[in-house]
Protein backbone atom coordinates (compact mmCIF):
# COMPACT_ATOMS: atom_id res chain seq x y z
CA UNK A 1 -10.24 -5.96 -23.74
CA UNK A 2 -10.02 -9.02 -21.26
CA UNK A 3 -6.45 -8.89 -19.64
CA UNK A 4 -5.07 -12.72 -19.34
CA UNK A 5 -4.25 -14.28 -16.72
CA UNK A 6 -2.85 -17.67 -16.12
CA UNK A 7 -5.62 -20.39 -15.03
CA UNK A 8 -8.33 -18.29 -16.90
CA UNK A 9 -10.17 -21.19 -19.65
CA UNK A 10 -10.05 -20.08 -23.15
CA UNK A 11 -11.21 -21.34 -26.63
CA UNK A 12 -8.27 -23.03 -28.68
CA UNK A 13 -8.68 -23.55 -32.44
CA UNK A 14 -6.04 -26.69 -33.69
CA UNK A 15 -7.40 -25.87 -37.10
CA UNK A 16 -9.02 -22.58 -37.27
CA UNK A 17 -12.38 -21.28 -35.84
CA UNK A 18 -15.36 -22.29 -38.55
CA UNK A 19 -14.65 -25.34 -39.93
CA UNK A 20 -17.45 -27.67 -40.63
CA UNK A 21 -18.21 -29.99 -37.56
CA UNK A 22 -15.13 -28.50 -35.52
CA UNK A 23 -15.28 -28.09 -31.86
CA UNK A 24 -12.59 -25.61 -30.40
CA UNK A 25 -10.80 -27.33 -27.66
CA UNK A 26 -10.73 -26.37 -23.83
CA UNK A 27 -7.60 -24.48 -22.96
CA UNK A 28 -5.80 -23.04 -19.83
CA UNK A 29 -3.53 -20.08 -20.05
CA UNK A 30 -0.49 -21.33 -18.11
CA UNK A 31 1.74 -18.17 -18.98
CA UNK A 32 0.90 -14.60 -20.37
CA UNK A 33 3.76 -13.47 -22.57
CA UNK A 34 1.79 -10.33 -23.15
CA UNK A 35 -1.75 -9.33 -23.55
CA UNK A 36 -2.11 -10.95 -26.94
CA UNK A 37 0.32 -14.07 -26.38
CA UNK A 38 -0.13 -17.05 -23.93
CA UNK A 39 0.89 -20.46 -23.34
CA UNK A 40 -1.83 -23.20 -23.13
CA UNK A 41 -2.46 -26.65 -21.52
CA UNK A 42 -4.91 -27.52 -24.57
CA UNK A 43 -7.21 -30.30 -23.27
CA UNK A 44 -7.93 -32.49 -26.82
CA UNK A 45 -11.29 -34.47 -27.12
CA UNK A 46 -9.77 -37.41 -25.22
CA UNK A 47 -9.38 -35.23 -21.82
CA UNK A 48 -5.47 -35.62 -22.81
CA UNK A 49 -3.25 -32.85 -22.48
CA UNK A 50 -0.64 -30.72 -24.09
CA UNK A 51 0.98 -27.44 -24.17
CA UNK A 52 1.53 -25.12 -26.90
CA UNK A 53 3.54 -21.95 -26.55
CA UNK A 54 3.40 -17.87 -27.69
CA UNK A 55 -0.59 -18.82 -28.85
CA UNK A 56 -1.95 -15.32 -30.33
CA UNK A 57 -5.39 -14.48 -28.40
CA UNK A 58 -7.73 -13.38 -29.97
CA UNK A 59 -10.01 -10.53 -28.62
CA UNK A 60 -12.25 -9.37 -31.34
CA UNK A 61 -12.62 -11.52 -34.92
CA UNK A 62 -12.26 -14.96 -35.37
CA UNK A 63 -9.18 -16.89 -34.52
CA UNK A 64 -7.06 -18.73 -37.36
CA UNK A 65 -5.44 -22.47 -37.13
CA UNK A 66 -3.50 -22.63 -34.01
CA UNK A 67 -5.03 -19.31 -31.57
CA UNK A 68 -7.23 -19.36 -28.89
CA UNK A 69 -10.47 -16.87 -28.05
CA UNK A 70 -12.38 -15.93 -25.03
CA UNK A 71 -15.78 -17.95 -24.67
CA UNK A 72 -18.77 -16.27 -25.71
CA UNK A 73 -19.90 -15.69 -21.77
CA UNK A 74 -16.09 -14.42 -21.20
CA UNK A 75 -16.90 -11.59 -23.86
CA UNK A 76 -20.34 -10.56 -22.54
CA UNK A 77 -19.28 -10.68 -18.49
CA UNK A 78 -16.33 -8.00 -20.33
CA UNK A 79 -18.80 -6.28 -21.86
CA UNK A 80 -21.13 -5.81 -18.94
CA UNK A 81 -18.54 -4.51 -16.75
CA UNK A 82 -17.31 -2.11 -19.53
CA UNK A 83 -20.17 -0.63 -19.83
CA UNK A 84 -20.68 0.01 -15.98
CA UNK A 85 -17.80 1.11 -15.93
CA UNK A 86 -18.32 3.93 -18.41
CA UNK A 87 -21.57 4.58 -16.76
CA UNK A 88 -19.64 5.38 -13.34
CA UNK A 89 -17.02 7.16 -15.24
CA UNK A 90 -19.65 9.54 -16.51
CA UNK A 91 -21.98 9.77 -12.99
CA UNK A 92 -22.19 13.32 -11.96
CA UNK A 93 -23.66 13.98 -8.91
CA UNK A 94 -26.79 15.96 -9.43
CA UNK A 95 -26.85 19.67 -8.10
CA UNK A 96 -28.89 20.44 -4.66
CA UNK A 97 -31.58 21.91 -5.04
CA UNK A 98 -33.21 24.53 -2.91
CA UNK A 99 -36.19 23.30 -0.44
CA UNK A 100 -40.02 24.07 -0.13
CA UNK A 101 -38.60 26.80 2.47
CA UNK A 102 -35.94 28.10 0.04
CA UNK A 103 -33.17 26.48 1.93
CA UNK A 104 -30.20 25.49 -0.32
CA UNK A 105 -28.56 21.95 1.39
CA UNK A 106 -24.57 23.10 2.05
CA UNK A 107 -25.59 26.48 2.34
CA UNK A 108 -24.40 28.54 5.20
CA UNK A 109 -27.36 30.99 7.53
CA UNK A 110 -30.86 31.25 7.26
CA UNK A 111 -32.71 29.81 4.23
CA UNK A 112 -33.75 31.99 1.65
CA UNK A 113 -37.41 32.38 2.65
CA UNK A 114 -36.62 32.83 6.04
CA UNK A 115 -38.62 36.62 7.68
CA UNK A 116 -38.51 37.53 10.87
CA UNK A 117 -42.10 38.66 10.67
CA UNK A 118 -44.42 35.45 11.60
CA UNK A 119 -46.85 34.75 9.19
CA UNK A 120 -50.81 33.68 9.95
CA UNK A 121 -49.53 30.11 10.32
CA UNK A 122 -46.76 30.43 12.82
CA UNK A 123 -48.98 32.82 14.64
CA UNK A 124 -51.97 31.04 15.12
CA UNK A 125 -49.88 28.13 16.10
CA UNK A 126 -48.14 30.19 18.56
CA UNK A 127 -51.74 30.73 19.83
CA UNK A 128 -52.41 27.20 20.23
CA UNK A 129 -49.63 25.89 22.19
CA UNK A 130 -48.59 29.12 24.94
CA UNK A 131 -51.01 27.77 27.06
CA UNK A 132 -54.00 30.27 29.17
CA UNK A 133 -53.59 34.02 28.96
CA UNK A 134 -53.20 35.39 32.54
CA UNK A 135 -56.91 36.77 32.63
CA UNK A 136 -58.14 32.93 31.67
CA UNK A 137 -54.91 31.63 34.47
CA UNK A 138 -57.00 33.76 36.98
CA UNK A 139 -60.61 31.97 36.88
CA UNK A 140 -58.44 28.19 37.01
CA UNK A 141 -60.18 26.93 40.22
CA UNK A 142 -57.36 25.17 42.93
CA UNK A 143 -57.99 23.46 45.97
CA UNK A 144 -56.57 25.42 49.01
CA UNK A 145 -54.57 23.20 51.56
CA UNK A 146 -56.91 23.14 54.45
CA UNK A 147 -59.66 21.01 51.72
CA UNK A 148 -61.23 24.06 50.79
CA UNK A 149 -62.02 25.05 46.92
CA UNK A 150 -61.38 28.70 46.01
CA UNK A 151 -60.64 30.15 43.03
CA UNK A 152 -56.86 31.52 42.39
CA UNK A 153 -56.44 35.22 41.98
């Protein structure tokens, strides 16, 4: 349902919606007496004005001699926003899943996979990147301060 509101443009019908050759006329909803009553300025084919009171608005169905309807765009905008609205009212936030490691996003402690024991990976990695072993440190070649070369023991 479209609430009303006054200076919203509506559809008015002098003689009822579906007669041959008629044109509803432009209206603005100067008052809301309640969801299905307004007051109109009715704008008439001239661009003259004139008001008519407690007009019964139509939402759904086709409007009789003397009531008023939302425009065609009015009802699809309505129905748009309905249905994203429905779609929002029905989002559920989709549960976390665990990781490739096992770990569970707003868990607490280690991740599930997690072993103190390294595996091949971590240590040949570890292998990689602690530098020279202290046999391999001892036959590194320095200069010694007084310009002569030596090797480090």
């Amino acid at each position: 349902m479209i609430e009303p509101t006054p200076g919203r443009v509506v559809w008015y019908y002098p003689s009822g919606a579906g007669r041959q050759g008629e044109q509803p006329l432009a209206a603005i909803i100067s008052l809301v007496v309640s969801p299905e009553l307004v007051n109109l300025m009715v704008i008439d084919p001239n661009g003259s004005s004139y008001g008519r009171q407690n007009v019964r608005l139509i939402q759904d169905g086709i409007p009789a001699a003397g009531e008023a309807e939302w425009m065609p765009y009015q009802k699809g905008q309505a129905a748009k926003t309905e249905e994203l609205e429905r779609q929002v009212a029905s989002y559920q936030e989709p549960a976390p899943t665990p990781d490739q490691h096992g770990y569970q996003p707003g868990s607490q402690g280690e991740p599930a996979a997690f072993t103190a024991e390294p595996d091949e990976a971590t240590a040949e990695i570890d292998a990689e990147t602690e530098g020279p072993s202290p046999e391999e440190e001892a036959e590194v070649e320095e200069p010694h301060h007084r310009g002569g070369r030596g090797k480090r023991r």
